[in-house]
C-alpha atoms as a PDB file:
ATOM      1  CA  UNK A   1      22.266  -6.993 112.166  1.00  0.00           C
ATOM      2  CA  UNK A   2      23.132 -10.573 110.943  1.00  0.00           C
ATOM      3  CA  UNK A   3      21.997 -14.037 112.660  1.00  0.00           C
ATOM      4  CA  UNK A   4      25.078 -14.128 113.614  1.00  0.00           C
ATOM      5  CA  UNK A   5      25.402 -10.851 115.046  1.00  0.00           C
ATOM      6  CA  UNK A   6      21.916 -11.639 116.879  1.00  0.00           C
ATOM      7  CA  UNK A   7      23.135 -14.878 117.954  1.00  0.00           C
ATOM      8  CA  UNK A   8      25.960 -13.295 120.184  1.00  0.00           C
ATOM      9  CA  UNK A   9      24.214 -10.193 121.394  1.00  0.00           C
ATOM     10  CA  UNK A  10      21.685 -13.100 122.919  1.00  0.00           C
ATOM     11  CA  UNK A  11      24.419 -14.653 124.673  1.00  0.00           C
ATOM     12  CA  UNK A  12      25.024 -12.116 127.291  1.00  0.00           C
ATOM     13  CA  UNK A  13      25.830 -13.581 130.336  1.00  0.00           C
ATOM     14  CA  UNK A  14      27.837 -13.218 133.880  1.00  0.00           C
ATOM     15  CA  UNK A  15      30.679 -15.341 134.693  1.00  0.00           C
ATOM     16  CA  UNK A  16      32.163 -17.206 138.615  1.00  0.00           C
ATOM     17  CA  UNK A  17      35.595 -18.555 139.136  1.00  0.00           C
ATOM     18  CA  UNK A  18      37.453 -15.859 137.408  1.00  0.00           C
ATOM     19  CA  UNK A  19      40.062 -16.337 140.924  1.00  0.00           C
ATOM     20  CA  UNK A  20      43.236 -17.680 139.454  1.00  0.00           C
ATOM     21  CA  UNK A  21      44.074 -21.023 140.560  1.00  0.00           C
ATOM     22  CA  UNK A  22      47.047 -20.006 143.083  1.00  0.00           C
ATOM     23  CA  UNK A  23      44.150 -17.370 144.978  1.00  0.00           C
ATOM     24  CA  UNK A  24      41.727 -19.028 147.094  1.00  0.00           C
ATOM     25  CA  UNK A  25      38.372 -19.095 145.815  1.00  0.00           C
ATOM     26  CA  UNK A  26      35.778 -16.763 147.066  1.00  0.00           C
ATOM     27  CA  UNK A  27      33.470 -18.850 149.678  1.00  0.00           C
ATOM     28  CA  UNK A  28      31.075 -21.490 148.403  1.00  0.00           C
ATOM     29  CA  UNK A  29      27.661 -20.284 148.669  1.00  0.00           C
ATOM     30  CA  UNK A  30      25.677 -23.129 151.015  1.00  0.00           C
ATOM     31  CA  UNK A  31      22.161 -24.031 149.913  1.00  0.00           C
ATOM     32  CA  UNK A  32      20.459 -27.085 150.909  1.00  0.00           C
ATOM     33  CA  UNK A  33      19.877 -30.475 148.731  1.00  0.00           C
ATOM     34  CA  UNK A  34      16.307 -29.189 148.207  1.00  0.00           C
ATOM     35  CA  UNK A  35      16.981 -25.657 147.633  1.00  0.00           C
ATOM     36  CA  UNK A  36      18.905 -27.330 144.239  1.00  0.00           C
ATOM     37  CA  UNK A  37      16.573 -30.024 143.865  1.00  0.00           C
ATOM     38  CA  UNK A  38      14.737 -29.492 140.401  1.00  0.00           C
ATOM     39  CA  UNK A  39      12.450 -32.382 141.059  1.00  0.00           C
ATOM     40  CA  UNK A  40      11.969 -35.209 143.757  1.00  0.00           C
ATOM     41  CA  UNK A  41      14.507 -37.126 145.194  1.00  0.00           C
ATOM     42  CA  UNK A  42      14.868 -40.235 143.301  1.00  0.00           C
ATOM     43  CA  UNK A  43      14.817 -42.856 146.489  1.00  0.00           C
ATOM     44  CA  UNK A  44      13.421 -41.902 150.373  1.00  0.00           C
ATOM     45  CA  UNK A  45      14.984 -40.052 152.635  1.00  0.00           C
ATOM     46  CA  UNK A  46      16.828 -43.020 154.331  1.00  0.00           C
ATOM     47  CA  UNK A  47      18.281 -43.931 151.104  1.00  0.00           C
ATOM     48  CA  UNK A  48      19.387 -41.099 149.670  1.00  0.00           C
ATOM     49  CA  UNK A  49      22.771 -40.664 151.696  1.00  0.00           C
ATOM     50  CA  UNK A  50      24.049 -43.865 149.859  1.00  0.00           C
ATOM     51  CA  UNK A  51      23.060 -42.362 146.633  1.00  0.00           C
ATOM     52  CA  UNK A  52      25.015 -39.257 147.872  1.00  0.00           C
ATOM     53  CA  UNK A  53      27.804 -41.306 148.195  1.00  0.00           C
ATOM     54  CA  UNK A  54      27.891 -42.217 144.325  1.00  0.00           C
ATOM     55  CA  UNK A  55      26.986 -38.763 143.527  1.00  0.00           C
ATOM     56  CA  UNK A  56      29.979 -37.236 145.029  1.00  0.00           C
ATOM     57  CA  UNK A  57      32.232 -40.345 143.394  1.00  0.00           C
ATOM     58  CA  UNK A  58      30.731 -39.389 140.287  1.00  0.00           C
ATOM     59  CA  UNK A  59      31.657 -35.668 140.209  1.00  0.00           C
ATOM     60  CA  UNK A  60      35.023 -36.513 141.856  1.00  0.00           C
ATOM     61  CA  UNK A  61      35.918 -38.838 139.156  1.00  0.00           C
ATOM     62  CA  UNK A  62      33.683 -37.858 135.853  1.00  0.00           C
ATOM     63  CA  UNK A  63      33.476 -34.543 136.622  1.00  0.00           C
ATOM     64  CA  UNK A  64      37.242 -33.379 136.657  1.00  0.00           C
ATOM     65  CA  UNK A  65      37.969 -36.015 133.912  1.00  0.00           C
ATOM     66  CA  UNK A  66      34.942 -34.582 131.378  1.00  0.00           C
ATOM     67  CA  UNK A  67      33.701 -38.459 130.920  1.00  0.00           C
ATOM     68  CA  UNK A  68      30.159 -37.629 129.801  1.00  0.00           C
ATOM     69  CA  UNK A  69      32.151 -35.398 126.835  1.00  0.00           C
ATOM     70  CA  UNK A  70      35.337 -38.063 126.249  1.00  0.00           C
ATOM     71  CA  UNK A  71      32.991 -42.090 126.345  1.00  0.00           C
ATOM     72  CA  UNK A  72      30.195 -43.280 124.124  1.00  0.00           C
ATOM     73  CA  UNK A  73      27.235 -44.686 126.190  1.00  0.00           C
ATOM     74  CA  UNK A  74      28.693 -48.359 125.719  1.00  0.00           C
ATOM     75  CA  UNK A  75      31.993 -47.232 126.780  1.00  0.00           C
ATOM     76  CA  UNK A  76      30.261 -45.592 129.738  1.00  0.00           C
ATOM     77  CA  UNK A  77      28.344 -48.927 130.642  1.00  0.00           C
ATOM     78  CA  UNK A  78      31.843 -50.485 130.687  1.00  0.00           C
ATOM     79  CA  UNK A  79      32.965 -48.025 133.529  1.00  0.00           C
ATOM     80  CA  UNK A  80      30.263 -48.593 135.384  1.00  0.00           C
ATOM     81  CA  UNK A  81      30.833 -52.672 135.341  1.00  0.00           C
ATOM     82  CA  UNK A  82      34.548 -52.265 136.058  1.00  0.00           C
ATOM     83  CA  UNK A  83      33.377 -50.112 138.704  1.00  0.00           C
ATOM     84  CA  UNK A  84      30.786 -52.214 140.500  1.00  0.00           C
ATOM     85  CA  UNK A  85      32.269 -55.443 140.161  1.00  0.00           C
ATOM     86  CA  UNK A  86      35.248 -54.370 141.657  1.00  0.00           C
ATOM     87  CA  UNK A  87      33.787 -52.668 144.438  1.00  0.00           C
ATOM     88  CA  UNK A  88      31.161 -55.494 145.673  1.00  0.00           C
ATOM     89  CA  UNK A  89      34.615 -58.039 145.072  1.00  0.00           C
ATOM     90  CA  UNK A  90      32.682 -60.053 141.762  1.00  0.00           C
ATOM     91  CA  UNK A  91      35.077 -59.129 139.330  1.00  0.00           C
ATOM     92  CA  UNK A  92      36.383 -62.221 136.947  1.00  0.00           C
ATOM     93  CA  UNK A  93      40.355 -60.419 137.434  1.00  0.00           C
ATOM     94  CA  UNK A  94      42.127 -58.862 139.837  1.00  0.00           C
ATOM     95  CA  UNK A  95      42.228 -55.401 139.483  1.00  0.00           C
ATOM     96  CA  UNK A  96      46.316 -55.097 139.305  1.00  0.00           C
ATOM     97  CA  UNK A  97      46.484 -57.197 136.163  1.00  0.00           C
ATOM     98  CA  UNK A  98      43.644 -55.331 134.284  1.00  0.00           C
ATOM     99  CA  UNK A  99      45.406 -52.426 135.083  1.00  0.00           C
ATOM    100  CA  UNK A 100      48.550 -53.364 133.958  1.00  0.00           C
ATOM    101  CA  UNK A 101      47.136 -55.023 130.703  1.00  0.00           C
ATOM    102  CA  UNK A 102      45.050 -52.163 129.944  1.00  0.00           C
ATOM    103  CA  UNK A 103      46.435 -48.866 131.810  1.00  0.00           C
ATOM    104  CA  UNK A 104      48.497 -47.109 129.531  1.00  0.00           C
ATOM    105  CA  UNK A 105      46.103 -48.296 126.528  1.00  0.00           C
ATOM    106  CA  UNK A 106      43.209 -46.376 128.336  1.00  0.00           C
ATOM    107  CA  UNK A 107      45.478 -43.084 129.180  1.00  0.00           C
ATOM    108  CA  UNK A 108      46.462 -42.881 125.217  1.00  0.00           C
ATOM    109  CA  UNK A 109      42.926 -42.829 124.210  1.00  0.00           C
ATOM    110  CA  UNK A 110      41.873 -40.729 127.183  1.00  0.00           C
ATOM    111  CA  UNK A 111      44.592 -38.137 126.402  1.00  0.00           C
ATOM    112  CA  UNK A 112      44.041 -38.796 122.545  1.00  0.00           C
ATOM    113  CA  UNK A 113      40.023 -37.523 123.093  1.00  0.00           C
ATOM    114  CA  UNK A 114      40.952 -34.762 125.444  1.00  0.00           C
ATOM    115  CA  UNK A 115      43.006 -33.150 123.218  1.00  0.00           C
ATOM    116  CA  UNK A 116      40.693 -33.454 119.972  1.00  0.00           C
ATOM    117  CA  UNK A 117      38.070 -31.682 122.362  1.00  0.00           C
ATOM    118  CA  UNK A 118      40.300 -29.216 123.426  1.00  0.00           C
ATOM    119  CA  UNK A 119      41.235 -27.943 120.220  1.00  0.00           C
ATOM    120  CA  UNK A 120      37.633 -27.783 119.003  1.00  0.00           C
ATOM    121  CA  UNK A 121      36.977 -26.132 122.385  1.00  0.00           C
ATOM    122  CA  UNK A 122      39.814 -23.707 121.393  1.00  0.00           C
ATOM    123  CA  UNK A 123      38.737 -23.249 117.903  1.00  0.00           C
ATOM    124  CA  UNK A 124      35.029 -21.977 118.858  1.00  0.00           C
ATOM    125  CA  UNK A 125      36.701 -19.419 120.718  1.00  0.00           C
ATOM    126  CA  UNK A 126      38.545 -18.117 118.301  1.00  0.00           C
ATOM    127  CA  UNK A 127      35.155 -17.947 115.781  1.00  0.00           C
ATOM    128  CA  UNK A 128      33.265 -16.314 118.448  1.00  0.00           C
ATOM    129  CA  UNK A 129      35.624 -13.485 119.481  1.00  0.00           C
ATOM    130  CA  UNK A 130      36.044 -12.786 115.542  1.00  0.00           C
ATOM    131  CA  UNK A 131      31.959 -12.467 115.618  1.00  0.00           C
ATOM    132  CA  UNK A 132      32.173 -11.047 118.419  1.00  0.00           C
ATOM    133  CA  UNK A 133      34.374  -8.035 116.580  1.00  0.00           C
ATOM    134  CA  UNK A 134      32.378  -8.200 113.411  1.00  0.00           C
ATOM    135  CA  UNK A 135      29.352  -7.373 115.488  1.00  0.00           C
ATOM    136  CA  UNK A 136      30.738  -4.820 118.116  1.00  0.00           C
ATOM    137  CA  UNK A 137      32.105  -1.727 116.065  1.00  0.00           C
ATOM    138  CA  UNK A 138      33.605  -0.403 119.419  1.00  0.00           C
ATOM    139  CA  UNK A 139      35.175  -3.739 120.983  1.00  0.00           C
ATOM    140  CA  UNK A 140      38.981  -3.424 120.494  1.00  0.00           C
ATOM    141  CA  UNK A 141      41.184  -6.479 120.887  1.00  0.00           C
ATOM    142  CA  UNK A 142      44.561  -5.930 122.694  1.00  0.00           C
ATOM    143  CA  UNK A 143      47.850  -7.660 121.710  1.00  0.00           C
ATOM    144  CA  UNK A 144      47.349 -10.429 124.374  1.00  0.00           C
ATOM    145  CA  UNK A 145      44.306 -11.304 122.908  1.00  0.00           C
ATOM    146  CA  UNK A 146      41.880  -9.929 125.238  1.00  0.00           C
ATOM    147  CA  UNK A 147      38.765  -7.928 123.903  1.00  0.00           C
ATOM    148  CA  UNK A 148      37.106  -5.226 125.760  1.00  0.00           C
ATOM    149  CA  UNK A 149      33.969  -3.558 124.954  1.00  0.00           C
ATOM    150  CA  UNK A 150      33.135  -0.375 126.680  1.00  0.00           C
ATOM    151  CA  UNK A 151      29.507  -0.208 127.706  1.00  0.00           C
ATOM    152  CA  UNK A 152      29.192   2.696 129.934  1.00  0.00           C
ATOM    153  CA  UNK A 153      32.429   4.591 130.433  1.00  0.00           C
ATOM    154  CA  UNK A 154      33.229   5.580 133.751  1.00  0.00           C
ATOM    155  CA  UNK A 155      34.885   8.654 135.518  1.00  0.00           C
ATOM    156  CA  UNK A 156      36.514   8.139 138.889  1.00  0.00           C
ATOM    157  CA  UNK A 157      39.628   5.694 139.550  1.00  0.00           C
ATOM    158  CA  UNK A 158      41.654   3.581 137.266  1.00  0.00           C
ATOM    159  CA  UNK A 159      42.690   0.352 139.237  1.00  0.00           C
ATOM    160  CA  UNK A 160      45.830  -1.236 139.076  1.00  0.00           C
ATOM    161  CA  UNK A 161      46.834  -5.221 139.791  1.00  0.00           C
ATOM    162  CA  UNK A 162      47.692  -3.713 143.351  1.00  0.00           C
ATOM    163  CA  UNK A 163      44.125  -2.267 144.381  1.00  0.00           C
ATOM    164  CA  UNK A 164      41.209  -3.828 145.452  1.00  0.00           C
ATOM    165  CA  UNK A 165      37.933  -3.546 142.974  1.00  0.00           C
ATOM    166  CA  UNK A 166      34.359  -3.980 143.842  1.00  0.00           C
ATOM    167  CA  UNK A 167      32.476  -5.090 140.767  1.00  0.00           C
ATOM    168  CA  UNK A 168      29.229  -6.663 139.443  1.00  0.00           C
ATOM    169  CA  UNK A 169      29.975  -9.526 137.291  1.00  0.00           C
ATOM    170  CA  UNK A 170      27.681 -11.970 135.321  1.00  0.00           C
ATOM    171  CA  UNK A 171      29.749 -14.696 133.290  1.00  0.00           C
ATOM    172  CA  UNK A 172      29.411 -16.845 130.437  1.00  0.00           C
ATOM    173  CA  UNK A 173      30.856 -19.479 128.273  1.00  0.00           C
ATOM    174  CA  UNK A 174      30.148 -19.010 125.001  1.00  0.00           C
ATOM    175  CA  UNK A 175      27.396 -20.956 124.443  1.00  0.00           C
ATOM    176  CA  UNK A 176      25.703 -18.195 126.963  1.00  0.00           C
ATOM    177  CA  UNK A 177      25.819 -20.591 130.154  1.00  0.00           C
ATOM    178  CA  UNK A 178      25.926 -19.059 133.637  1.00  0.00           C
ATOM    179  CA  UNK A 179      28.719 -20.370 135.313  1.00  0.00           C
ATOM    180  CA  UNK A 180      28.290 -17.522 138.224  1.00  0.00           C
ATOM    181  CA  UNK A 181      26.895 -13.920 138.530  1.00  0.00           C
ATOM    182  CA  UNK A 182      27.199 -11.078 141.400  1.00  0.00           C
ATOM    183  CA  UNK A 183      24.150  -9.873 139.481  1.00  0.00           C
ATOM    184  CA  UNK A 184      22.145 -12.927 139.836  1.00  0.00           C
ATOM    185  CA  UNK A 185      22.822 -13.232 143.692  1.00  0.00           C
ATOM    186  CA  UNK A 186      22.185  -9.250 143.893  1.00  0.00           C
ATOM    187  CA  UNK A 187      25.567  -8.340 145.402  1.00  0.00           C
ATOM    188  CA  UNK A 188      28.930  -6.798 144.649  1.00  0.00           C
ATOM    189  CA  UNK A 189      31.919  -8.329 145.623  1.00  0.00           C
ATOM    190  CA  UNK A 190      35.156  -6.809 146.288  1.00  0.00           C
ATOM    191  CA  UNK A 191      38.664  -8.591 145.642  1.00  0.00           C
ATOM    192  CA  UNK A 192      42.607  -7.942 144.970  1.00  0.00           C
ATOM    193  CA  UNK A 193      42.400  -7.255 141.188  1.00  0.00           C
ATOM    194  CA  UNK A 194      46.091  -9.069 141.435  1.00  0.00           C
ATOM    195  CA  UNK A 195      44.903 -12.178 142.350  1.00  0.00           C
ATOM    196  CA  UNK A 196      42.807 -12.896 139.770  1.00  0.00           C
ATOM    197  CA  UNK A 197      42.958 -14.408 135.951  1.00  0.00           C
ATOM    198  CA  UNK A 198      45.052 -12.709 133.689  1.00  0.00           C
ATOM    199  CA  UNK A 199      42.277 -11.579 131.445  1.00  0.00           C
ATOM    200  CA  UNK A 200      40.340  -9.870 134.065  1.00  0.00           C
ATOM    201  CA  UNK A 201      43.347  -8.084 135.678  1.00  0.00           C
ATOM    202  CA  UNK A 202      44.115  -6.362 132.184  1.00  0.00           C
ATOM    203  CA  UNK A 203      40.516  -5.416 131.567  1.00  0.00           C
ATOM    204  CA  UNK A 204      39.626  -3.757 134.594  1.00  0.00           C
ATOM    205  CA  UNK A 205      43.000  -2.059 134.508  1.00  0.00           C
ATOM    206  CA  UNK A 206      41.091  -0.331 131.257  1.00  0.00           C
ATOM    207  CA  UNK A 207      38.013   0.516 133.163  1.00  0.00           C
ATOM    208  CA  UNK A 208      37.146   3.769 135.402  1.00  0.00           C
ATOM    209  CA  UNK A 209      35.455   4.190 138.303  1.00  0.00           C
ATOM    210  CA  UNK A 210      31.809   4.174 137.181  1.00  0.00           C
ATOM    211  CA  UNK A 211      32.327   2.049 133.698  1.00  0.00           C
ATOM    212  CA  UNK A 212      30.336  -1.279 132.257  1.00  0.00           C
ATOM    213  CA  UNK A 213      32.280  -3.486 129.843  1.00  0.00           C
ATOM    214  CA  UNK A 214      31.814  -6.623 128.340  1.00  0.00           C
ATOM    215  CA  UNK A 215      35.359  -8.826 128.336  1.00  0.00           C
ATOM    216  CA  UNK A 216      35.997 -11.317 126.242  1.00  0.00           C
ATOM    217  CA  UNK A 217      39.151 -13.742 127.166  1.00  0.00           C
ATOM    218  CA  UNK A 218      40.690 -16.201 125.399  1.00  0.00           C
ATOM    219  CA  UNK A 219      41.512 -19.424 126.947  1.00  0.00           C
ATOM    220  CA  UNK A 220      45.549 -18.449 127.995  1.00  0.00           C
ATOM    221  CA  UNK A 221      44.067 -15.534 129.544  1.00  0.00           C
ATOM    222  CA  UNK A 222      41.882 -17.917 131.561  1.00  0.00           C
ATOM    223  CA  UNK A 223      42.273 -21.196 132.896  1.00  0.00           C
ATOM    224  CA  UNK A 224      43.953 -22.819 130.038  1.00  0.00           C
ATOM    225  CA  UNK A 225      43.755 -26.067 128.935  1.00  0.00           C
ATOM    226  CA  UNK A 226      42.971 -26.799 132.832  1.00  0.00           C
ATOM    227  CA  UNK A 227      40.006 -25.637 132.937  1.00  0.00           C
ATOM    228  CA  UNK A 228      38.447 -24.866 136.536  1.00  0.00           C
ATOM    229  CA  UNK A 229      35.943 -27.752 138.114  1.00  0.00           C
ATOM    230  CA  UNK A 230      33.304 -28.942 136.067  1.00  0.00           C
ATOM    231  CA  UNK A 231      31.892 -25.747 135.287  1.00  0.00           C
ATOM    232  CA  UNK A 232      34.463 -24.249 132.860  1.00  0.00           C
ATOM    233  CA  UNK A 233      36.214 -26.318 130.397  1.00  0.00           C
ATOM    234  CA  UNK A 234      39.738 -26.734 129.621  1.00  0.00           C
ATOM    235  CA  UNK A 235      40.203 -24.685 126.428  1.00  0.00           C
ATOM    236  CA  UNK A 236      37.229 -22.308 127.221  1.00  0.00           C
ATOM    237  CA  UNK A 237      36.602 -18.968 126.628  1.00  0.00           C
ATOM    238  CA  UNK A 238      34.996 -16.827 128.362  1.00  0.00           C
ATOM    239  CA  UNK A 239      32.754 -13.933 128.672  1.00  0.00           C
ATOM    240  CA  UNK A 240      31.742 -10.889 131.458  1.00  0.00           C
ATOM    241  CA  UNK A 241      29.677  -8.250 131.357  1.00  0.00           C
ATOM    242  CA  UNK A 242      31.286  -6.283 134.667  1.00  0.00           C
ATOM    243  CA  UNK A 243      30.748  -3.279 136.483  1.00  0.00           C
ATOM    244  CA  UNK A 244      33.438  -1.249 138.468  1.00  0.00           C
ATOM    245  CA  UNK A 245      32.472   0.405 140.955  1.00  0.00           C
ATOM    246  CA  UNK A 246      34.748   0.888 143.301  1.00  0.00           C
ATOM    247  CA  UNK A 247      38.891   0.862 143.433  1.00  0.00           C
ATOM    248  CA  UNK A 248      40.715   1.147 147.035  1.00  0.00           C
END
């Protein structure tokens, strides 16, 4: 087997937020700040609320735009200024005139470096489903671009977009990061197979009762050049090993 070929087998992973965006997502698992915490708190207690409050600005605003990927750490320090001068009321011009000067300047070079990401994004999909079929002698790709490989095969029930499924899922990018897993939480979850992404409705539709396959999708099978949150890029694509093992 080639690096290469090594390189992907290692990447097998399980995959969240395959729910297509018009389907509500399933429910938000709660665990507490220190459940997450991988360290200590940076301030006390009393503090921390406040530094809450910038957290949840940050994600809201950096998170959905990908700023960490699109600004240089300068360009990032300059956010930050514009950011807290305006908000403690210090800033040297009022905020309507920067904006006007300077708005449609910084949505040109915002959509400019989106769309260079995107299509390397896009492109590294592409190379890794070709590996993917280089490495996997029994992985077929279908004409929308999907590729299944059939792990176990099952027996029973074949679904359809109109069942429901019950499944074991653990998903990937391709970079092998865990974006959510059934497996990991150690439990199935059932769902309408119509009401989710396109690429998982036409590979469980080739699945059995009983059957383990890994799916590959391609970004238009996905969530496009959308993305979903901050855990699954525009352009991405993705992989799931899944388990079927129910259809109603």
């Amino acid at each position: 087997m080639s690096f290469v070929c090594t390189l992907i087998a290692s990447k097998g992973a399980h995959v969240y937020g395959f729910a297509s965006r018009s389907a509500p997502q399933f429910a938000a698992r709660a665990i507490t700040a220190r459940q997450m915490a991988t360290g200590p708190m940076p301030f006390e207690d009393e503090k921390m609320p406040f530094y809450a409050l910038g957290v949840n600005l940050a994600k809201q605003v950096g998170g959905q735009t990908g700023f960490k990927s699109l600004l240089n750490d300068d360009e990032l320090e300059l956010v930050l200024t514009g950011f807290g001068e305006t908000l403690r009321g210090t800033a040297t011009q009022e905020g309507g005139a920067v904006l006007e000067a300077y708005g449609s300047k910084l949505n040109e070079i915002i959509q400019d470096r989106s769309s260079n990401i995107i299509d390397s994004v896009k492109k590294e999909g592409v190379e890794f489903i070709e590996n993917f079929l280089d490495c996997n002698e029994e992985a077929v790709k279908t004409d929308s671009g999907l590729v299944y490989y059939p792990m176990t095969e099952g027996t029973g029930a074949q679904p359809t977009a109109s069942n429901t499924v019950e499944v074991h899922y653990h998903g990937t990018l391709i970079d092998g990061s865990v974006f959510d897993s059934s497996v990991d939480r150690g439990q199935t979850i059932s769902f309408p197979l119509g009401g989710v992404i396109k690429g998982w409705q036409e590979g469980l539709a080739m699945m059995k009762e009983g059957g383990k396959c890994t799916l590959v999708i391609p970004y238009d099978l996905a969530y496009g050049d959308e993305g979903s949150g901050d855990t699954i890029p525009p352009g991405a694509t993705l992989k799931f090993e899944v388990e079927l093992f129910k259809v109603t």
